[in-house]
N, C-alpha and C. Protein backbone atom coordinates (compact mmCIF):
# COMPACT_ATOMS: atom_id res chain seq x y z
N UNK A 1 10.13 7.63 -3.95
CA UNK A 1 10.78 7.57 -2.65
C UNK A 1 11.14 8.98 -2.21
N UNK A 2 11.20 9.20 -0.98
CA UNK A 2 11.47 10.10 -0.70
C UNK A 2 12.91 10.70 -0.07
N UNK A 3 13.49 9.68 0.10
CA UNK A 3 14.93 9.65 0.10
C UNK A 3 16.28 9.32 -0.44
N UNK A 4 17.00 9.59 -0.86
CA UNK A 4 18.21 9.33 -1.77
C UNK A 4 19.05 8.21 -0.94
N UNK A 5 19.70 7.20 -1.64
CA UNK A 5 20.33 6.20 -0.59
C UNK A 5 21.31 5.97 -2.01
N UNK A 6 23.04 5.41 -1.45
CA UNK A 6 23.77 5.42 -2.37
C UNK A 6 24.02 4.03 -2.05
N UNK A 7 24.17 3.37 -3.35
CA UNK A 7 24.61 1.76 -3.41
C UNK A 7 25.10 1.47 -4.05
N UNK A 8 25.66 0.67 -3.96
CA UNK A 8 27.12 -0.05 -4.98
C UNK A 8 26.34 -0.27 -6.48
N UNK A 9 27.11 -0.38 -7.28
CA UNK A 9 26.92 -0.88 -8.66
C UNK A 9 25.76 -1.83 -8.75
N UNK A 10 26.84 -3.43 -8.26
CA UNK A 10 26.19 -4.68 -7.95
C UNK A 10 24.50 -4.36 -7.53
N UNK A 11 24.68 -3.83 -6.12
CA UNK A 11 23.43 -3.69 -5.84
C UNK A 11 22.24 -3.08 -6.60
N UNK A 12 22.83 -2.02 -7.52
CA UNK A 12 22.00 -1.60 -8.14
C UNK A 12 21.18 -2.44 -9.12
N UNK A 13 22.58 -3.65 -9.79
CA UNK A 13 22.03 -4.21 -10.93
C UNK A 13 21.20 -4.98 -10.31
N UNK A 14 21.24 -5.52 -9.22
CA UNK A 14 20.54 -6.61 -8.14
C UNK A 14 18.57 -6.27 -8.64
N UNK A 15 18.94 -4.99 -8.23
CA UNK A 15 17.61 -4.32 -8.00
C UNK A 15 17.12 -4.36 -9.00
N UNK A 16 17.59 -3.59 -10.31
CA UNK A 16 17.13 -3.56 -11.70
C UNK A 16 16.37 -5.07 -12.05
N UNK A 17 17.40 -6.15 -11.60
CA UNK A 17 16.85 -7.72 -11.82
C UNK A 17 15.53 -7.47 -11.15
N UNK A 18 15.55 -7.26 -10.17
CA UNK A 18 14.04 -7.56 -9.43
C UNK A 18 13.06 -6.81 -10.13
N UNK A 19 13.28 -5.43 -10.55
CA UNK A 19 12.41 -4.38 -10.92
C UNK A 19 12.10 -5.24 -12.18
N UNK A 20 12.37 -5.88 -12.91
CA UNK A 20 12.53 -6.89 -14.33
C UNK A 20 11.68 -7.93 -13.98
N UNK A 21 11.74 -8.52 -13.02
CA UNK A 21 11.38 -10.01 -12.51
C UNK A 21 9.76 -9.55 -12.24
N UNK A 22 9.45 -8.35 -11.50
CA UNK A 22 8.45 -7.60 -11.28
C UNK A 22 7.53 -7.11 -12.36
N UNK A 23 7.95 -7.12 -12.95
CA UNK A 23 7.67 -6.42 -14.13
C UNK A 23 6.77 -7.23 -15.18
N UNK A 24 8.05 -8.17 -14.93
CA UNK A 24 7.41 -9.56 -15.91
C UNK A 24 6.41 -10.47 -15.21
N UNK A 25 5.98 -10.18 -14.28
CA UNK A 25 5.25 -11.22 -13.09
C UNK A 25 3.67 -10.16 -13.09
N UNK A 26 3.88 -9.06 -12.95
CA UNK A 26 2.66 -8.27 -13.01
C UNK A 26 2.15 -7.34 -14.70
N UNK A 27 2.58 -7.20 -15.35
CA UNK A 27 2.82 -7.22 -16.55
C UNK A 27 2.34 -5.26 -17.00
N UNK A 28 3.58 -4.78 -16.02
CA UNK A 28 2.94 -3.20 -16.12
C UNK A 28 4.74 -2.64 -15.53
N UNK A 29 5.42 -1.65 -16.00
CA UNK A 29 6.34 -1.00 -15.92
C UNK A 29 6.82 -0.79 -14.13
N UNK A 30 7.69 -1.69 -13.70
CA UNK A 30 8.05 -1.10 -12.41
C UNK A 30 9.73 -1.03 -12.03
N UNK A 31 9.67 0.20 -11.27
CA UNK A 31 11.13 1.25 -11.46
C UNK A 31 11.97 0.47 -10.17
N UNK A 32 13.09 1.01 -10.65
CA UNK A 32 13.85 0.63 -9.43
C UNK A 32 13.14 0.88 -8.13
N UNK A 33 13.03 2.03 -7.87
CA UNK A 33 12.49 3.14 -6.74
C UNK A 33 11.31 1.95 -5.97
N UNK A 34 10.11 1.13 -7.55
CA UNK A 34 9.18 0.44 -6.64
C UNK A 34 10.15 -0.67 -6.27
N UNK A 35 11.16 -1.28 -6.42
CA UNK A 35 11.90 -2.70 -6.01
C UNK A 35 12.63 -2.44 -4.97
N UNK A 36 12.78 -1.09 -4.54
CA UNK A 36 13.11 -1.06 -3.05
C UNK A 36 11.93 -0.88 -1.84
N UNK A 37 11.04 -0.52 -2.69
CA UNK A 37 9.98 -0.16 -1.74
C UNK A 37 9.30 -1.33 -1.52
N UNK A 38 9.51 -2.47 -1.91
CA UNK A 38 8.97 -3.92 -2.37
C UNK A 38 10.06 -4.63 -1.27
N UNK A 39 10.73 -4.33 -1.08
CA UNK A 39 11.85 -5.10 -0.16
C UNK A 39 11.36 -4.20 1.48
N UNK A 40 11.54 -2.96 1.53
CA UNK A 40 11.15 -2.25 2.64
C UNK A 40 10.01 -2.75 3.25
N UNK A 41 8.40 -3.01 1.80
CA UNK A 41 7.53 -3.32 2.62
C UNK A 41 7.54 -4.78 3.16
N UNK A 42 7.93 -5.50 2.24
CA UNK A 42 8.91 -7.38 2.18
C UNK A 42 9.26 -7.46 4.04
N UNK A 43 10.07 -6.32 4.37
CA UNK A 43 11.08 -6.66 5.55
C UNK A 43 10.30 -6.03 6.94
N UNK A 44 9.10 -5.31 6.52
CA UNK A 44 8.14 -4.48 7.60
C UNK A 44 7.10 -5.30 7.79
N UNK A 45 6.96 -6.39 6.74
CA UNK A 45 5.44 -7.01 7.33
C UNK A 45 4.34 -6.29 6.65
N UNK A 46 4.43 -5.21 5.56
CA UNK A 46 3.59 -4.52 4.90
C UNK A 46 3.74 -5.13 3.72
N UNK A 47 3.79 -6.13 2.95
CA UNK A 47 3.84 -6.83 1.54
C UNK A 47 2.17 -6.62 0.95
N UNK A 48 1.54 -7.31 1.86
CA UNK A 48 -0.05 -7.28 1.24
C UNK A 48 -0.34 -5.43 0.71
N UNK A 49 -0.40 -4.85 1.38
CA UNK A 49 -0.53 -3.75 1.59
C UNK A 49 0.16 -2.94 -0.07
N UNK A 50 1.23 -3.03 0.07
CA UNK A 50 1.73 -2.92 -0.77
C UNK A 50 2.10 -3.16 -2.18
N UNK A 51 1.54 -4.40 -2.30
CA UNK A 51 1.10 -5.13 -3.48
C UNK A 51 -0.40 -4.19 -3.82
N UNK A 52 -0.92 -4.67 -2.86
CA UNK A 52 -2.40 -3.91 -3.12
C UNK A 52 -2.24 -2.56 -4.13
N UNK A 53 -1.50 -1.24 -3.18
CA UNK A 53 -1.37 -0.18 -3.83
C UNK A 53 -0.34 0.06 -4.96
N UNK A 54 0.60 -1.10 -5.53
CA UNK A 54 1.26 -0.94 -6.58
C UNK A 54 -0.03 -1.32 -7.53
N UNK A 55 -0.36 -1.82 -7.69
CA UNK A 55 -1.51 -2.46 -8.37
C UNK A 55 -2.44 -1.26 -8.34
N UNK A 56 -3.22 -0.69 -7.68
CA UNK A 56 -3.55 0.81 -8.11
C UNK A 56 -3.25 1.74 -8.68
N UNK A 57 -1.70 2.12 -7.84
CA UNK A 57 -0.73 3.14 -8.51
C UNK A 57 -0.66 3.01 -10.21
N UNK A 58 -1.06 1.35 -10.23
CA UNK A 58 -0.03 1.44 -12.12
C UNK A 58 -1.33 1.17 -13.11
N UNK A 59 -2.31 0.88 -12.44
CA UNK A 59 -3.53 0.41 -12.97
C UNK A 59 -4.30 1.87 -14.07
């Protein structure tokens, strides 16, 4: 990411869950950093897209 964003605790652990849930669903190491970028592309209408290139990125 290219920007720093500050969040509560909670939220953080929130994220960690997802980055976990992610993790275990595609079966390859993904960081907090991708579980926000997974929600960003989630809330833009860019999900396909984005799936696509995590799946490259980690491949």
């Amino acid at each position: 990411m290219d920007k720093v964003i500050r969040v509560r605790e909670k939220t953080y652990r929130n994220l960690a869950v997802l980055a976990g849930t992610m993790q275990a669903e595609h079966g390859f190491f993904v960081s907090v950093d991708d579980a926000v970028s997974f929600l960003l592309a989630k809330n833009s209408g860019k999900l396909r897209d984005f799936k696509k290139n995590l799946r490259k990125n980690k491949a």
